[in-house]
Protein backbone atom coordinates (compact mmCIF):
# COMPACT_ATOMS: atom_id res chain seq x y z
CA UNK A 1 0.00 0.00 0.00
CA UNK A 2 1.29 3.61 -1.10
CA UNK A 3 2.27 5.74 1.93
CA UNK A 4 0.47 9.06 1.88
CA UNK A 5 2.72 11.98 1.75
CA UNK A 6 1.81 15.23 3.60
CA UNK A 7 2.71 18.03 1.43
CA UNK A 8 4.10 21.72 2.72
CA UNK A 9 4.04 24.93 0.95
CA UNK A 10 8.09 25.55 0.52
CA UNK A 11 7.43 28.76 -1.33
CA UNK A 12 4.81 30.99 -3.31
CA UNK A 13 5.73 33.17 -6.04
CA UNK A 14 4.11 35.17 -8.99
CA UNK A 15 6.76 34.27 -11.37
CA UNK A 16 6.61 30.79 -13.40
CA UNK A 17 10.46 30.92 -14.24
CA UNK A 18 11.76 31.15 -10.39
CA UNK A 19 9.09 28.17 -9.60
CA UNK A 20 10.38 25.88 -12.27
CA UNK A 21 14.26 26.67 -11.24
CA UNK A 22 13.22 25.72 -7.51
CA UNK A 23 11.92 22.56 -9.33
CA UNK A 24 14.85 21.82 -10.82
CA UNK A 25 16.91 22.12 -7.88
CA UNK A 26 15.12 20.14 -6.05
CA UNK A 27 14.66 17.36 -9.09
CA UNK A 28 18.84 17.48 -9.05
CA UNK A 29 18.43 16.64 -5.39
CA UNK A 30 16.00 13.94 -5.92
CA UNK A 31 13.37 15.56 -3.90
CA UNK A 32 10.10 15.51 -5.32
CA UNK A 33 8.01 18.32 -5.30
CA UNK A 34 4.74 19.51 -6.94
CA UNK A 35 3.43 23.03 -8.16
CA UNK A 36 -0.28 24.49 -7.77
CA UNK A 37 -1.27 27.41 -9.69
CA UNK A 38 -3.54 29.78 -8.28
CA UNK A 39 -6.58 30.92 -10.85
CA UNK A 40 -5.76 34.90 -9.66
CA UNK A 41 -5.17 37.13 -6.87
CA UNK A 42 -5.70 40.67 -6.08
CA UNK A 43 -2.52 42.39 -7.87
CA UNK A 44 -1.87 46.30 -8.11
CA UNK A 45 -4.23 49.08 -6.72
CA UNK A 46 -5.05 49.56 -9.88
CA UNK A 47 -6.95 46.38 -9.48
CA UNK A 48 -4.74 43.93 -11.67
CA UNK A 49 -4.89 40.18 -11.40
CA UNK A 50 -1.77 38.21 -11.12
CA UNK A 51 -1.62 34.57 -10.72
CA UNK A 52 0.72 32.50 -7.78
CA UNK A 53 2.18 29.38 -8.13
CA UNK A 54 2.77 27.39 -5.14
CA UNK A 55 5.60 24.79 -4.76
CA UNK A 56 5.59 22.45 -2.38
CA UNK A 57 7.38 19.33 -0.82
CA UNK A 58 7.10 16.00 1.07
CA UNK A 59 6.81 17.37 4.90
CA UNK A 60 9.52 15.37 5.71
CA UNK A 61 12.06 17.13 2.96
CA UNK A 62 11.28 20.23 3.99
CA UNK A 63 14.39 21.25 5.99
CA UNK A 64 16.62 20.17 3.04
CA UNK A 65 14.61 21.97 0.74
CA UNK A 66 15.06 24.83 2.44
CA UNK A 67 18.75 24.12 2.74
CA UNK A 68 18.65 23.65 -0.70
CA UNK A 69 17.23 27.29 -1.44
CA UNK A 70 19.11 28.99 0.56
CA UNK A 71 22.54 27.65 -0.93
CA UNK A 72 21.51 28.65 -4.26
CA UNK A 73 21.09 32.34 -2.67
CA UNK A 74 23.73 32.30 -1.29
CA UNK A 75 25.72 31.47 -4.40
CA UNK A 76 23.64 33.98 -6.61
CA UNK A 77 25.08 37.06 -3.81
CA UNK A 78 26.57 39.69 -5.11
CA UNK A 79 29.82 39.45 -6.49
């Protein structure tokens, strides 16, 4: 019988690119991960819509995930 996984938000973010690089990162680490897209959210006072997608991970691969991230900031600094 499959084990259920309990999933946890690792990140939100408006911008498709940065949530398929997190993806990637965390495909090269063998940690799986899956992404929600939100239909729309309130945007600009000018009352734009802007969608969210939401990547998240196994509960129990959250920590490295978040190790994960936070190397590739670190490396990504300024030079």
């Amino acid at each position: 019988m499959a084990k259920d996984v309990r999933w946890k938000l690792l990140v939100a973010t408006p911008d498709d690119s940065e949530a398929f690089l997190i993806k990637r990162l965390l495909d090269g680490e063998e940690i799986p991960c899956r992404m929600e897209w939100d239909r729309t959210y309130p945007g600009s006072e000018q009352g734009a819509q802007r969608r969210k997608v939401r990547v998240y991970v196994a509960l129990e691969d959250f920590e490295a995930s978040q190790e994960i991230l936070e190397s590739d900031d670190r490396e990504d600094g300024p030079v």
